[in-house]
PDB file of N, CA and C in Angstrom:
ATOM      1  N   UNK A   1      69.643 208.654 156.091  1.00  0.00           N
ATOM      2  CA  UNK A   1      70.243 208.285 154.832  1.00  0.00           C
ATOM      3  C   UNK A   1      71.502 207.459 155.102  1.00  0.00           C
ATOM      4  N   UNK A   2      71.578 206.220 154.524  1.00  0.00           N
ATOM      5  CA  UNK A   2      72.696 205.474 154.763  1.00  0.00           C
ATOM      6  C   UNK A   2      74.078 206.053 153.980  1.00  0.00           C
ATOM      7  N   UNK A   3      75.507 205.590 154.518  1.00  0.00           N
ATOM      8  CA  UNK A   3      76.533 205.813 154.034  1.00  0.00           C
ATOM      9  C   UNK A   3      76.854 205.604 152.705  1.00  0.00           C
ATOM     10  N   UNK A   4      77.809 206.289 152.111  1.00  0.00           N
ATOM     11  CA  UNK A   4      78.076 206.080 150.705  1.00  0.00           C
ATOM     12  C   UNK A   4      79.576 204.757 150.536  1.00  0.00           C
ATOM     13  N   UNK A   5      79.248 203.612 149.717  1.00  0.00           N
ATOM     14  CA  UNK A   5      80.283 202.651 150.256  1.00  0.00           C
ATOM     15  C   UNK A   5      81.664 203.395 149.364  1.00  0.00           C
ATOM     16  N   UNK A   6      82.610 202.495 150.158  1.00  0.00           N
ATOM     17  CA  UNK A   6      84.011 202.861 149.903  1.00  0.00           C
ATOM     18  C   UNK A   6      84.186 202.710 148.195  1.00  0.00           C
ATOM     19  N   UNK A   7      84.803 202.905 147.113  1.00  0.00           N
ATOM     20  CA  UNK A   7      85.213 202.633 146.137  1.00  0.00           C
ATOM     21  C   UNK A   7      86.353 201.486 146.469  1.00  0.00           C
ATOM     22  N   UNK A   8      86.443 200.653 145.380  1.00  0.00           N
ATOM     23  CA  UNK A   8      87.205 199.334 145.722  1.00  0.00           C
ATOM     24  C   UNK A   8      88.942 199.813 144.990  1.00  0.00           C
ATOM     25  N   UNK A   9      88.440 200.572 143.969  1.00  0.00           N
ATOM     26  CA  UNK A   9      90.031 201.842 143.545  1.00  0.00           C
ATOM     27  C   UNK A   9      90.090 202.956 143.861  1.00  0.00           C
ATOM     28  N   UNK A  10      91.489 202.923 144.067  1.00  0.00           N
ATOM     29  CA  UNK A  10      91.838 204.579 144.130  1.00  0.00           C
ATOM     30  C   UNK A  10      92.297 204.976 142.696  1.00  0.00           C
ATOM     31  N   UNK A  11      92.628 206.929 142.613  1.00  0.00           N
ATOM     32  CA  UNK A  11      93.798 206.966 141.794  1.00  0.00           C
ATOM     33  C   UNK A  11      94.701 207.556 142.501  1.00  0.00           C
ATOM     34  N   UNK A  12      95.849 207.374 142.382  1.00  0.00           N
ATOM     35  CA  UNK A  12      97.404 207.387 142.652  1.00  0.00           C
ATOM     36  C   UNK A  12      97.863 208.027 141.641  1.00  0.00           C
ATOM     37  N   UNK A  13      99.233 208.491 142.110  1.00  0.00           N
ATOM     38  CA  UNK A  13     100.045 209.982 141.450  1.00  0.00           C
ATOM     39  C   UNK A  13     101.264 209.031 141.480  1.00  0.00           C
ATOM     40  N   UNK A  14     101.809 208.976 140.985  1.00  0.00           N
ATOM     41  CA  UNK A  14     103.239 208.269 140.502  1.00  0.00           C
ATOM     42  C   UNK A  14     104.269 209.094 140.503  1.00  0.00           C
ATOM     43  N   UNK A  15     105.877 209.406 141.254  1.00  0.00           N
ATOM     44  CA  UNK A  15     106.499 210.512 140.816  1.00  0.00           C
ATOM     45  C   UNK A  15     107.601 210.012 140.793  1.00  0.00           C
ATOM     46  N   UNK A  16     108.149 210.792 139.418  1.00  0.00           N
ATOM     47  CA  UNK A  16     110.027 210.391 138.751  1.00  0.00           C
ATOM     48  C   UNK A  16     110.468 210.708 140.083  1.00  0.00           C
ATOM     49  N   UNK A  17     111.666 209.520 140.608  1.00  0.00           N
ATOM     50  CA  UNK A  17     112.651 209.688 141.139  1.00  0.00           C
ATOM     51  C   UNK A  17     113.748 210.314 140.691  1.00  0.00           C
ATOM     52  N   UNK A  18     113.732 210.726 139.540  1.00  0.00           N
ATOM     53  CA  UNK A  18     115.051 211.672 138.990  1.00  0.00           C
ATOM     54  C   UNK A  18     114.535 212.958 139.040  1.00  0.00           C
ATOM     55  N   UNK A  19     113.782 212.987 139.993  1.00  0.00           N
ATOM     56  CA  UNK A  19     113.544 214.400 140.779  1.00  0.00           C
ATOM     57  C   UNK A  19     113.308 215.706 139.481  1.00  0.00           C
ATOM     58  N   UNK A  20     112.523 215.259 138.633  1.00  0.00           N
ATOM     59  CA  UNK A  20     112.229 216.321 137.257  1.00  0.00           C
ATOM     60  C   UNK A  20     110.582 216.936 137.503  1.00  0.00           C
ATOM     61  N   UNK A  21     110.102 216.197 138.351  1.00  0.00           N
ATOM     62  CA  UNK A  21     108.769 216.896 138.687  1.00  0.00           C
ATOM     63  C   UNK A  21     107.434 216.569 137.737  1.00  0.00           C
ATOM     64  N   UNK A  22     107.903 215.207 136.754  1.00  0.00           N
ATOM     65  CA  UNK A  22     106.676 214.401 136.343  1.00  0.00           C
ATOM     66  C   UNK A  22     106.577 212.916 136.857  1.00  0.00           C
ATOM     67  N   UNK A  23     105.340 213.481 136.634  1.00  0.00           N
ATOM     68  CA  UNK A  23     104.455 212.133 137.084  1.00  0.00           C
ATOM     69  C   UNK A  23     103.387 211.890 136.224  1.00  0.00           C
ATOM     70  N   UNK A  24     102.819 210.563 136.777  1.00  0.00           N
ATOM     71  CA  UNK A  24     101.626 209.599 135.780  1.00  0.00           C
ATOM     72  C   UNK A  24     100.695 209.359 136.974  1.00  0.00           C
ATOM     73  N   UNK A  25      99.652 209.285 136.461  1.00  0.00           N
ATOM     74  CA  UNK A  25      97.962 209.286 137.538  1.00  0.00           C
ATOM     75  C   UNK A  25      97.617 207.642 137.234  1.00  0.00           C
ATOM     76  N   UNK A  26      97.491 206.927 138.077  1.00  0.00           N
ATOM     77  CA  UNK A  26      97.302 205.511 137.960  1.00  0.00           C
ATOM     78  C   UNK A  26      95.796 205.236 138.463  1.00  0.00           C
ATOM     79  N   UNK A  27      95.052 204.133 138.061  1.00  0.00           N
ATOM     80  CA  UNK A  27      94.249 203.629 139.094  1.00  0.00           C
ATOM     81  C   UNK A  27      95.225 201.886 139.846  1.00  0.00           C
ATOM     82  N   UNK A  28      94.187 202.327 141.019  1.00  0.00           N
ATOM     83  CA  UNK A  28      94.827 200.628 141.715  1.00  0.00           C
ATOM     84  C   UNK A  28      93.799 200.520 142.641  1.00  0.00           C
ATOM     85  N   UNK A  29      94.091 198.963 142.872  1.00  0.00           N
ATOM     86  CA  UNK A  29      92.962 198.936 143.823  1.00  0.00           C
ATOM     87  C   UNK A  29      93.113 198.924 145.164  1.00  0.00           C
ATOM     88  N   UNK A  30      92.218 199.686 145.964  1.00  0.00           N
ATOM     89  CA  UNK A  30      92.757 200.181 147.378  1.00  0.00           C
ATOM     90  C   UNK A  30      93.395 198.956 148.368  1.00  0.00           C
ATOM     91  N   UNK A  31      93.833 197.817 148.250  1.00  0.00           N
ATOM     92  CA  UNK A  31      93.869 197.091 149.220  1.00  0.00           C
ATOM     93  C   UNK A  31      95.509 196.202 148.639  1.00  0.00           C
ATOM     94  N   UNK A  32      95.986 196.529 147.472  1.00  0.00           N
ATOM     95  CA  UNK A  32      97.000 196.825 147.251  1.00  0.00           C
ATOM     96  C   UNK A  32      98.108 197.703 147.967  1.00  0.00           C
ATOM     97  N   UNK A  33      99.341 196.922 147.908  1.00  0.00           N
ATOM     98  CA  UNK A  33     100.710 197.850 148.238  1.00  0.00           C
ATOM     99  C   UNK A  33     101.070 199.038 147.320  1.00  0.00           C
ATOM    100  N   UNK A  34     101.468 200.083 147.889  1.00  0.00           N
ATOM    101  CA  UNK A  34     101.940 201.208 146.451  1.00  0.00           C
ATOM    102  C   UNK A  34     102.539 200.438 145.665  1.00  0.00           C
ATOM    103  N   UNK A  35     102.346 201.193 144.227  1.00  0.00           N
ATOM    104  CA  UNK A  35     103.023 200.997 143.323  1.00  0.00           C
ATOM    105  C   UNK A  35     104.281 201.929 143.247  1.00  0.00           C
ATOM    106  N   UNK A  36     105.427 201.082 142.438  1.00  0.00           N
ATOM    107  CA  UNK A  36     106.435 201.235 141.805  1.00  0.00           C
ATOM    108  C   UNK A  36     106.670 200.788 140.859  1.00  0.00           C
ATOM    109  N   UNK A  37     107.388 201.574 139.914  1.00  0.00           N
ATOM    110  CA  UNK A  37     107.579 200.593 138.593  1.00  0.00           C
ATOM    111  C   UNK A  37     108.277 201.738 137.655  1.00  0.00           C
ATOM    112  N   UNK A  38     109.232 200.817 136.649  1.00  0.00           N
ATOM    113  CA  UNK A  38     110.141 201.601 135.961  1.00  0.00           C
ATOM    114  C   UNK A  38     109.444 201.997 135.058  1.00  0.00           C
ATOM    115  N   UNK A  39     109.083 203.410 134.074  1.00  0.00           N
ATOM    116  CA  UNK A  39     108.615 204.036 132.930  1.00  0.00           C
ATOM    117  C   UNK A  39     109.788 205.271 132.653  1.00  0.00           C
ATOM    118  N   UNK A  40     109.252 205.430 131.359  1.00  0.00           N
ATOM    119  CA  UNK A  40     109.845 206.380 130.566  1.00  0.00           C
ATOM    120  C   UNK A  40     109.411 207.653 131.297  1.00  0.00           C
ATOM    121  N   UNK A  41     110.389 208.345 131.739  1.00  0.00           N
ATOM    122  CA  UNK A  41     110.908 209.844 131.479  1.00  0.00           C
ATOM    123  C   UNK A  41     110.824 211.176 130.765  1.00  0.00           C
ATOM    124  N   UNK A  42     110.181 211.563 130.021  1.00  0.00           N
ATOM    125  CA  UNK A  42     110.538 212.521 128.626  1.00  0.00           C
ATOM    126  C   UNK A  42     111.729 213.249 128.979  1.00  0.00           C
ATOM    127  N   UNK A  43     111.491 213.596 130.104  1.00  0.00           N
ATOM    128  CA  UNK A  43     112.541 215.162 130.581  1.00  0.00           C
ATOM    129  C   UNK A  43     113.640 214.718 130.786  1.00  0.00           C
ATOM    130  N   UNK A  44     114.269 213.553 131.320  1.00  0.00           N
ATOM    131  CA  UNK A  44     115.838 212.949 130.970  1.00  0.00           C
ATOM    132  C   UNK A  44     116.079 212.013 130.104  1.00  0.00           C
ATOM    133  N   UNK A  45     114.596 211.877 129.458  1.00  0.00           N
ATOM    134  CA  UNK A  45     114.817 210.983 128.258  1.00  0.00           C
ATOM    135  C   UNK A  45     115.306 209.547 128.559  1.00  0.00           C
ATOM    136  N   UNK A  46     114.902 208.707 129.155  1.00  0.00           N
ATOM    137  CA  UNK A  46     115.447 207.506 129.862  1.00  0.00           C
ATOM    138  C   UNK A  46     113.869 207.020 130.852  1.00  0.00           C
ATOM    139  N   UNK A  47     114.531 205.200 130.776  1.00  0.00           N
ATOM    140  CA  UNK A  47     113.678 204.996 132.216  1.00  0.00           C
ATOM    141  C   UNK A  47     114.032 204.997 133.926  1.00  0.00           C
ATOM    142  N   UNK A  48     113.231 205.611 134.277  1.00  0.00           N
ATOM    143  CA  UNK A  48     113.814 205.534 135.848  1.00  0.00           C
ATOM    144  C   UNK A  48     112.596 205.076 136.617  1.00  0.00           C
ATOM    145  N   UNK A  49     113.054 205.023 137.673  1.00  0.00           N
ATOM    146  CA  UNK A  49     112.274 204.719 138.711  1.00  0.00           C
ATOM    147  C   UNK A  49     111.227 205.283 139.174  1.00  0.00           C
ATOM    148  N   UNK A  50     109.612 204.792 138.898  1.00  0.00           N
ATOM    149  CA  UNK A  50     108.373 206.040 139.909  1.00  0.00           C
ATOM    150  C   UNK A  50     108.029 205.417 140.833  1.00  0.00           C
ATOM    151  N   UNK A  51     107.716 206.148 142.231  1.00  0.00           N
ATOM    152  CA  UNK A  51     107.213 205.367 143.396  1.00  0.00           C
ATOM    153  C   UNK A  51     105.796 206.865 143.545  1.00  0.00           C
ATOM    154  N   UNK A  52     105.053 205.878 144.344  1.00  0.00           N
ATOM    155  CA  UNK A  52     103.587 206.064 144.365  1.00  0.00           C
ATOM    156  C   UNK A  52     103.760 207.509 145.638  1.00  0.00           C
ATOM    157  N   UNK A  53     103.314 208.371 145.362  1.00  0.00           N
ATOM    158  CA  UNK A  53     103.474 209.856 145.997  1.00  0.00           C
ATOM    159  C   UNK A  53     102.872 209.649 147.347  1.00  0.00           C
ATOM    160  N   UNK A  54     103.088 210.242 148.458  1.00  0.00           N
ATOM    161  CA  UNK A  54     102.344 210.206 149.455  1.00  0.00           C
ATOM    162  C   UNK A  54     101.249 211.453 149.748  1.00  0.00           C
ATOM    163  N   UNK A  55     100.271 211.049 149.822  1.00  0.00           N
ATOM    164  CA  UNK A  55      99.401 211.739 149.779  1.00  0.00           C
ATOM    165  C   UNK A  55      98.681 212.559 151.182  1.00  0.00           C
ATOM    166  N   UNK A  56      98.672 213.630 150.655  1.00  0.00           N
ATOM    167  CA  UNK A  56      98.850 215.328 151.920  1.00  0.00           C
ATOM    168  C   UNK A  56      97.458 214.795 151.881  1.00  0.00           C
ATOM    169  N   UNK A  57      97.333 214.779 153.485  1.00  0.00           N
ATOM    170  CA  UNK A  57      95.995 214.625 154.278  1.00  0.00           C
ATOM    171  C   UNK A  57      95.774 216.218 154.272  1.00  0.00           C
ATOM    172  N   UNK A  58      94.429 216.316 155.407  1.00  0.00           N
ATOM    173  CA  UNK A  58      94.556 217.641 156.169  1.00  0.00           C
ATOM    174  C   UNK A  58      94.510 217.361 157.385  1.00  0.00           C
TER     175      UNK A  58
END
């Protein structure tokens, strides 16, 4: 049985740098640089900064 091909997206976890412990689930496409990008907040009520989570291998 042949291999199953790669998906051409991932999804990605996005997390507030104002260290409040939300985040947003993105798609992108795998051959892309992480994302970053400024969004709204709820929990300090403001926009700040999300950078793209690093993701726990095993």
């Amino acid at each position: 049985m042949a291999k199953k091909a790669k998906s051409r997206t991932i999804a990605v976890r996005i997390l507030s740098m104002a260290q409040t412990g939300f985040f947003m689930t993105f798609r992108r496409p795998r051959t892309h640089r992480p994302l970053s990008m400024l969004k709204y907040d709820p929990v300090v009520k403001k926009k700040v900064l999300f950078l793209e989570q690093k993701r726990g291998g095993k």
